[in-house]
Protein backbone atom coordinates (compact mmCIF):
# COMPACT_ATOMS: atom_id res chain seq x y z
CA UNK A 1 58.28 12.96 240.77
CA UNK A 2 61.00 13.89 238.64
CA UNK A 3 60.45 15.76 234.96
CA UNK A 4 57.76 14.24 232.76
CA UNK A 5 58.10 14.71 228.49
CA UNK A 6 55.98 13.80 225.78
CA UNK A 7 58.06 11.15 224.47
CA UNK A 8 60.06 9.52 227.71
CA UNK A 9 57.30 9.94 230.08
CA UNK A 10 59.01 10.40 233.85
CA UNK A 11 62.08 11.02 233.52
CA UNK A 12 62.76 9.72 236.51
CA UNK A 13 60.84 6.28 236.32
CA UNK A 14 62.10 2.83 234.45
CA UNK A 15 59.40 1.96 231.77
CA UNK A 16 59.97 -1.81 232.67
CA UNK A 17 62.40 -3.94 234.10
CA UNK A 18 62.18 -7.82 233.85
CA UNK A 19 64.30 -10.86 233.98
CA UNK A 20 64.82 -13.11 230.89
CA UNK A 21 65.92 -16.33 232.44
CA UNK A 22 66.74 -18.06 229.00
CA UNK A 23 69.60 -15.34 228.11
CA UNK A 24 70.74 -15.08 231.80
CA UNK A 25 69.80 -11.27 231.61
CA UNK A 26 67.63 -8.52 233.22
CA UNK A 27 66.15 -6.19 230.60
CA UNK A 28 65.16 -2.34 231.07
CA UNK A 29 63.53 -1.17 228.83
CA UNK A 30 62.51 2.29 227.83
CA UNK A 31 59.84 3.22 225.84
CA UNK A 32 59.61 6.20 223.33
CA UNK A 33 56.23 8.11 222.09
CA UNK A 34 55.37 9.37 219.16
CA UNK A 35 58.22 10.50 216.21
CA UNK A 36 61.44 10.83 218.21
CA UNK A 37 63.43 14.61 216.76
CA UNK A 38 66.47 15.60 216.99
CA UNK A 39 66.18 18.84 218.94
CA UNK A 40 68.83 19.61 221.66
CA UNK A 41 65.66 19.49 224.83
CA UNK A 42 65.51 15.68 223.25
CA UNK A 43 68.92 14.58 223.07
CA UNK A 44 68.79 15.88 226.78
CA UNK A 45 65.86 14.28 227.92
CA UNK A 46 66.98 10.67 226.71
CA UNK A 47 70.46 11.21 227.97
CA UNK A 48 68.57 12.03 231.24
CA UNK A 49 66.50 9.02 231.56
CA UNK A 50 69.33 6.81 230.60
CA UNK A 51 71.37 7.87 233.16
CA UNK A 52 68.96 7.21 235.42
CA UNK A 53 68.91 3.70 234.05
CA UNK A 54 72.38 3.35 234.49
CA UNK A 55 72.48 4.63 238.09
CA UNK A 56 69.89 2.38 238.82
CA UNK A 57 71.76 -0.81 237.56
CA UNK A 58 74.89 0.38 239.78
CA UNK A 59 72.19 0.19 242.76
CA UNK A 60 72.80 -2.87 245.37
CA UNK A 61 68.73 -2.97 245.18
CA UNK A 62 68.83 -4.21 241.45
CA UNK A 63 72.27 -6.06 242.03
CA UNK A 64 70.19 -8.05 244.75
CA UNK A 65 66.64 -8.76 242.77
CA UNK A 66 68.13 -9.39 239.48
CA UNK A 67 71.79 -11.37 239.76
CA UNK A 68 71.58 -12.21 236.49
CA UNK A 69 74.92 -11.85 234.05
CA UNK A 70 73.96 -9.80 231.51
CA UNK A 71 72.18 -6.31 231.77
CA UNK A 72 70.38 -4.88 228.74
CA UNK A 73 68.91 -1.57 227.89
CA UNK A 74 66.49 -1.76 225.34
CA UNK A 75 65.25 2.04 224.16
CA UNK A 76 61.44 1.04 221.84
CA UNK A 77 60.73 2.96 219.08
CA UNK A 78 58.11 2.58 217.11
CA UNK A 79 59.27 4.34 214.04
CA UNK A 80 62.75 5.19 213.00
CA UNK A 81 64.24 8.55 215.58
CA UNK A 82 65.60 11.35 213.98
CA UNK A 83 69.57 10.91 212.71
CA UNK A 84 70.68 12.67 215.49
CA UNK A 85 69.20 10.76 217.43
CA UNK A 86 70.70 7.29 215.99
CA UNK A 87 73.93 9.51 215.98
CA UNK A 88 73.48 9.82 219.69
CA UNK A 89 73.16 6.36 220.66
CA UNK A 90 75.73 5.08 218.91
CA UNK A 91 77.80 7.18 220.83
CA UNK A 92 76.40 6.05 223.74
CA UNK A 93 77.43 2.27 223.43
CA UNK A 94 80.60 2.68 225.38
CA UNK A 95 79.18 5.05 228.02
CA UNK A 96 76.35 1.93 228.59
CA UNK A 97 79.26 -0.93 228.32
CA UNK A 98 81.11 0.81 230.85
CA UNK A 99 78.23 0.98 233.63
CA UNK A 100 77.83 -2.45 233.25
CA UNK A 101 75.02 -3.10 230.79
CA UNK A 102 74.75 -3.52 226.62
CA UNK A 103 72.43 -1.13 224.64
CA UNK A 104 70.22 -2.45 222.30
CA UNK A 105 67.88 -0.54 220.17
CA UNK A 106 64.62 -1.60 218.89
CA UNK A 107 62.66 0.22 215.76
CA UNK A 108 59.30 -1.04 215.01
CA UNK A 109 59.97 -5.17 215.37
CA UNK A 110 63.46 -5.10 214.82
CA UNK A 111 66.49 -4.66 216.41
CA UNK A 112 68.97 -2.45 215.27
CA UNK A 113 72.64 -3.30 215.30
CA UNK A 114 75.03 -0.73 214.90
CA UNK A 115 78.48 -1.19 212.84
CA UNK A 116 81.65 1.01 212.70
């Protein structure tokens, strides 16, 4: 069992991973707790878990189960992260894109779309 936190759970572990057959996409998503800071330890720990994520995309295990076209990464909060945070993952679009899967953010209900 890898590291467990307070607001990724394991580290280690994808929240949930499901196919949405209408978009032609599998979804992982990955679930926050609680109000999301900016300290370095969580910058760290979400960069951790995503990798994870995106290793686990690259696998031929989740190339075989979900074929679909698209890949998405959906990271839940339920209230708005810390600015660093936001900061963070809008630097992260590119370092998702290239591994082969779009990041989408989620804040409450919505979805969050970033702009330059």
């Amino acid at each position: 069992m890898g590291k467990t936190t307070e607001h990724f759970g394991d580290l280690s572990l994808i929240d949930v991973i499901y196919a949405d057959d209408k978009e032609d996409s599998a979804v992982l998503v990955l679930v926050t707790a609680g109000h999301i800071d900016g300290s370095k330890e969580t910058q760290t720990d979400l960069l951790d878990k995503m990798e994870g994520y995106l290793k686990h995309i690259q696998s031929e295990e989740f190339k075989k189960d979900y074929p679909q076209n698209n890949v998405y990464i959906d990271i839940c909060f339920k209230e708005m992260p810390d600015v660093l945070i936001t900061d963070l993952l809008f630097k992260c679009q590119n370092w998702v894109k290239e591994n082969g899967a779009t990041l989408r953010i989620e804040i409450g209900d919505s979805y969050v779309h970033f702009t330059d």
